[in-house]
Protein backbone atom coordinates (compact mmCIF):
# COMPACT_ATOMS: atom_id res chain seq x y z
CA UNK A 1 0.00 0.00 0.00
CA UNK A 2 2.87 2.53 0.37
CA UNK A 3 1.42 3.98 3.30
CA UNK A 4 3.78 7.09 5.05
CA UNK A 5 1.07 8.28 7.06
CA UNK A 6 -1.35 7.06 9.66
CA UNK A 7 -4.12 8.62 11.19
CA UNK A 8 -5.93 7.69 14.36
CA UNK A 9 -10.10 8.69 14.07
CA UNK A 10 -12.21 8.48 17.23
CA UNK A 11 -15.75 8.27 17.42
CA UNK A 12 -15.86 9.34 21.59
CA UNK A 13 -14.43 11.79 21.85
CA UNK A 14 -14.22 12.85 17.83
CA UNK A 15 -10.97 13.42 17.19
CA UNK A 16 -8.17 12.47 14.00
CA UNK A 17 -5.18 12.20 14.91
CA UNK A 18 -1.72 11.77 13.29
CA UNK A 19 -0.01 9.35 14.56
CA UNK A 20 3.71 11.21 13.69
CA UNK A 21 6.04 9.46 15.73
CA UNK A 22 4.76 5.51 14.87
CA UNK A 23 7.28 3.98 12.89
CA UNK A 24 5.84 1.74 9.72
CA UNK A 25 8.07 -1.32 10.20
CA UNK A 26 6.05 -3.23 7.61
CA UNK A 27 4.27 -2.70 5.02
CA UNK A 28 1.98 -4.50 2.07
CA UNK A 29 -1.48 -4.84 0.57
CA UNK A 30 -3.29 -6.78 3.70
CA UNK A 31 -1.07 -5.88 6.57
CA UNK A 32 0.72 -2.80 8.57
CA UNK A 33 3.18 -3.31 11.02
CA UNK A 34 4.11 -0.21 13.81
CA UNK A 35 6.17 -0.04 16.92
CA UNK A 36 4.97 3.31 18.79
CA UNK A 37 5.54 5.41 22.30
CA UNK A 38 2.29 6.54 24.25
CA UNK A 39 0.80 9.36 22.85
CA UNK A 40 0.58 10.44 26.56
CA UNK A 41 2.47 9.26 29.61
CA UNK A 42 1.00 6.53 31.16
CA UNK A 43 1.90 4.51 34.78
CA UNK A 44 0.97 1.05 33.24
CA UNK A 45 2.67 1.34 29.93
CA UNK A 46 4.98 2.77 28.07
CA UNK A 47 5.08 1.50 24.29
CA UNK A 48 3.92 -1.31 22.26
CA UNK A 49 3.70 -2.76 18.47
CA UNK A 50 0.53 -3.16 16.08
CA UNK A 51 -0.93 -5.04 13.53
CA UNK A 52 -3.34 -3.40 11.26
CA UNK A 53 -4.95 -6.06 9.49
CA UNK A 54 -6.97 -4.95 6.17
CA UNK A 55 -9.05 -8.07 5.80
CA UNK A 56 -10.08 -9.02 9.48
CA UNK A 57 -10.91 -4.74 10.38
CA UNK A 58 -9.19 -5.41 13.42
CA UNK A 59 -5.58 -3.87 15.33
CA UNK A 60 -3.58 -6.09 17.16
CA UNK A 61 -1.35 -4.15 19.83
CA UNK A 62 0.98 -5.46 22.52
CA UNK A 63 1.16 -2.97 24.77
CA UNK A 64 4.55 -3.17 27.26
CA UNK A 65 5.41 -2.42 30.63
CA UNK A 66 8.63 0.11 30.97
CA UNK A 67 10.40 -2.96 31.59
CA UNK A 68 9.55 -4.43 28.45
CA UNK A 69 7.34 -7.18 30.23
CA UNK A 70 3.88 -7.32 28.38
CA UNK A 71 1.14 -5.77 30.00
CA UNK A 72 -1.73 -7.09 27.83
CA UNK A 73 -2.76 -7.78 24.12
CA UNK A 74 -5.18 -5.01 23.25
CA UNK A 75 -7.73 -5.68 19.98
CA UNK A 76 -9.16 -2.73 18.48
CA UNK A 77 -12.43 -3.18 16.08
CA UNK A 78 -11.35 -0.61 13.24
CA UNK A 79 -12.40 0.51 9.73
CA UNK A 80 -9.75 1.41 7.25
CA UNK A 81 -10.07 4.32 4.58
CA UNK A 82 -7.36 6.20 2.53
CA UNK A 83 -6.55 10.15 3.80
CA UNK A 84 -5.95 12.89 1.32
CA UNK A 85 -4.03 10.36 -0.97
CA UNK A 86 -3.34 6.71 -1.24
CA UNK A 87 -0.50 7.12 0.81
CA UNK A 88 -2.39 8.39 4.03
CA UNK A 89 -4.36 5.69 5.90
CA UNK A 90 -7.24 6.72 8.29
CA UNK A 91 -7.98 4.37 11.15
CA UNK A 92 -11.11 4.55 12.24
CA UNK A 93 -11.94 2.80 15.81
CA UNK A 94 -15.27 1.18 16.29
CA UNK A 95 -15.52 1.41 19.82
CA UNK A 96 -15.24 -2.74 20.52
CA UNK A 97 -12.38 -4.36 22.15
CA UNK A 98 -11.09 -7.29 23.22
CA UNK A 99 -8.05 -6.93 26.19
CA UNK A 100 -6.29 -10.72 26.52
CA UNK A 101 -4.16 -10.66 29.40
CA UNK A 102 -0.67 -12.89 29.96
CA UNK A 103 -2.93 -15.20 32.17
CA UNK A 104 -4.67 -16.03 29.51
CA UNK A 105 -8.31 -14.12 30.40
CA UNK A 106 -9.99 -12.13 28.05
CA UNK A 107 -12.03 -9.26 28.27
CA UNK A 108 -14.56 -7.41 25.95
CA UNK A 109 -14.91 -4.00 26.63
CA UNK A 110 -16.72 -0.41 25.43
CA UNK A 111 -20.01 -2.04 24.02
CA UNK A 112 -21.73 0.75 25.93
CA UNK A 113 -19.84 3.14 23.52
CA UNK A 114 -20.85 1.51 20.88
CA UNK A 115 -24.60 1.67 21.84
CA UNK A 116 -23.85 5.04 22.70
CA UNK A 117 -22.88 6.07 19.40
CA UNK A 118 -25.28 4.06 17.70
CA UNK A 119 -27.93 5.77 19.83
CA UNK A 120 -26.21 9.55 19.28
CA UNK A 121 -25.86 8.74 15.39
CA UNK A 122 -22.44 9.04 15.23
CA UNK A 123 -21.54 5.58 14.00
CA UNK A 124 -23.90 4.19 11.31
CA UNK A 125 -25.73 0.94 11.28
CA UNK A 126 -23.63 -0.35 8.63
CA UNK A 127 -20.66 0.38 11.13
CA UNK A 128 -22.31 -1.26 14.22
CA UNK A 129 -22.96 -4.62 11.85
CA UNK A 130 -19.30 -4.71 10.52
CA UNK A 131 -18.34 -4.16 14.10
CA UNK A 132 -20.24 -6.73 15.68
CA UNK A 133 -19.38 -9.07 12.72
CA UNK A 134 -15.59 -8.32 13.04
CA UNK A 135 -15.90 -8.61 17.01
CA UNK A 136 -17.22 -12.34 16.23
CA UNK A 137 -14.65 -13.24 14.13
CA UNK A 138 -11.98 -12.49 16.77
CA UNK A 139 -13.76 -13.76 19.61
CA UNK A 140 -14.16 -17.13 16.94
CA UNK A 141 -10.70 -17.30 17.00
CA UNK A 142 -9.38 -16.36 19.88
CA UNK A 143 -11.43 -19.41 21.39
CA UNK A 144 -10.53 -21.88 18.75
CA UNK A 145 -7.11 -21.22 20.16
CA UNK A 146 -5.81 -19.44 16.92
CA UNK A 147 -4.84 -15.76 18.20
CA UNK A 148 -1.34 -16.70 17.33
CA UNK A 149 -2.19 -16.34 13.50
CA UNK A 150 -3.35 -12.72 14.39
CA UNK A 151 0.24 -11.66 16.36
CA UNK A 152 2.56 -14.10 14.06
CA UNK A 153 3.67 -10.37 12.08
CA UNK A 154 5.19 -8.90 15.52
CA UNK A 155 6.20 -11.96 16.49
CA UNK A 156 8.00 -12.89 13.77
CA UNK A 157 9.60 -9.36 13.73
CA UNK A 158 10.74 -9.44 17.55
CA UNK A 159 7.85 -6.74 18.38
């Protein structure tokens, strides 16, 4: 895709961000591969990689301790669209997550901001379908044990 600049678009709060100081480690038609910093100091974490993946609508972070231990796997329920030109890539978040701790337990989170959009018309129906039907496919997989085909591009990168 040639992409040289990403974009971060929230629903709650509405915002679009640049995301400047990612690096693009990887690159090519059905993946994108980042290592970032926190946008804003945190206590829990410090930095992490991603996985944009065009097909599934879904980014896979690992978001690290200071220390470099991981804190948690963090799944973001995104739409992808180009920017100003092809080379610009806008990542829209859809409000649904999924959190999967080192212990192995899972969490889905920020369904009430979904309905809440849904209700306040900011996110169309359209969105809230492809969401939902994105947030099944991960949750399919993550259950039938196959989350390691989702992180094999940072692992296989030392991310």
């Amino acid at each position: 895709m040639g992409i040289e600049k990403l974009f971060r678009k929230r629903i709650i709060p509405a915002e679009c961000r640049l995301l400047e100081d990612d690096e693009i480690v990887y690159s090519d038609e059905s993946i994108l591969v980042t290592k970032w910093k926190t946008l804003n100091p945190k206590t829990d974490f410090s930095h992490g990689s991603s996985v944009y993946d065009y097909e599934k609508g879904i980014k896979v972070s690992k978001f690290y301790r200071d220390d470099d231990s991981l804190l948690y796997w963090y799944i973001d329920i995104v739409e992808f669209s180009s920017g100003a030109d092809k080379t610009e890539l806008v990542v829209t978040d859809l409000l649904a997550d999924v959190i999967i701790y080192p212990s192995g337990k899972i969490k889905v989170v920020d369904l009430d901001e979904l309905a809440e959009a849904l209700e306040k018309a900011l996110i169309t129906q359209e969105q809230t379908i492809n969401c939902m039907k994105q947030l099944n496919d991960l949750l399919t997989l993550i259950y039938r044990d196959k989350f390691d085909t989702l992180t094999e591009p940072l692992d296989s990168r030392g991310l």
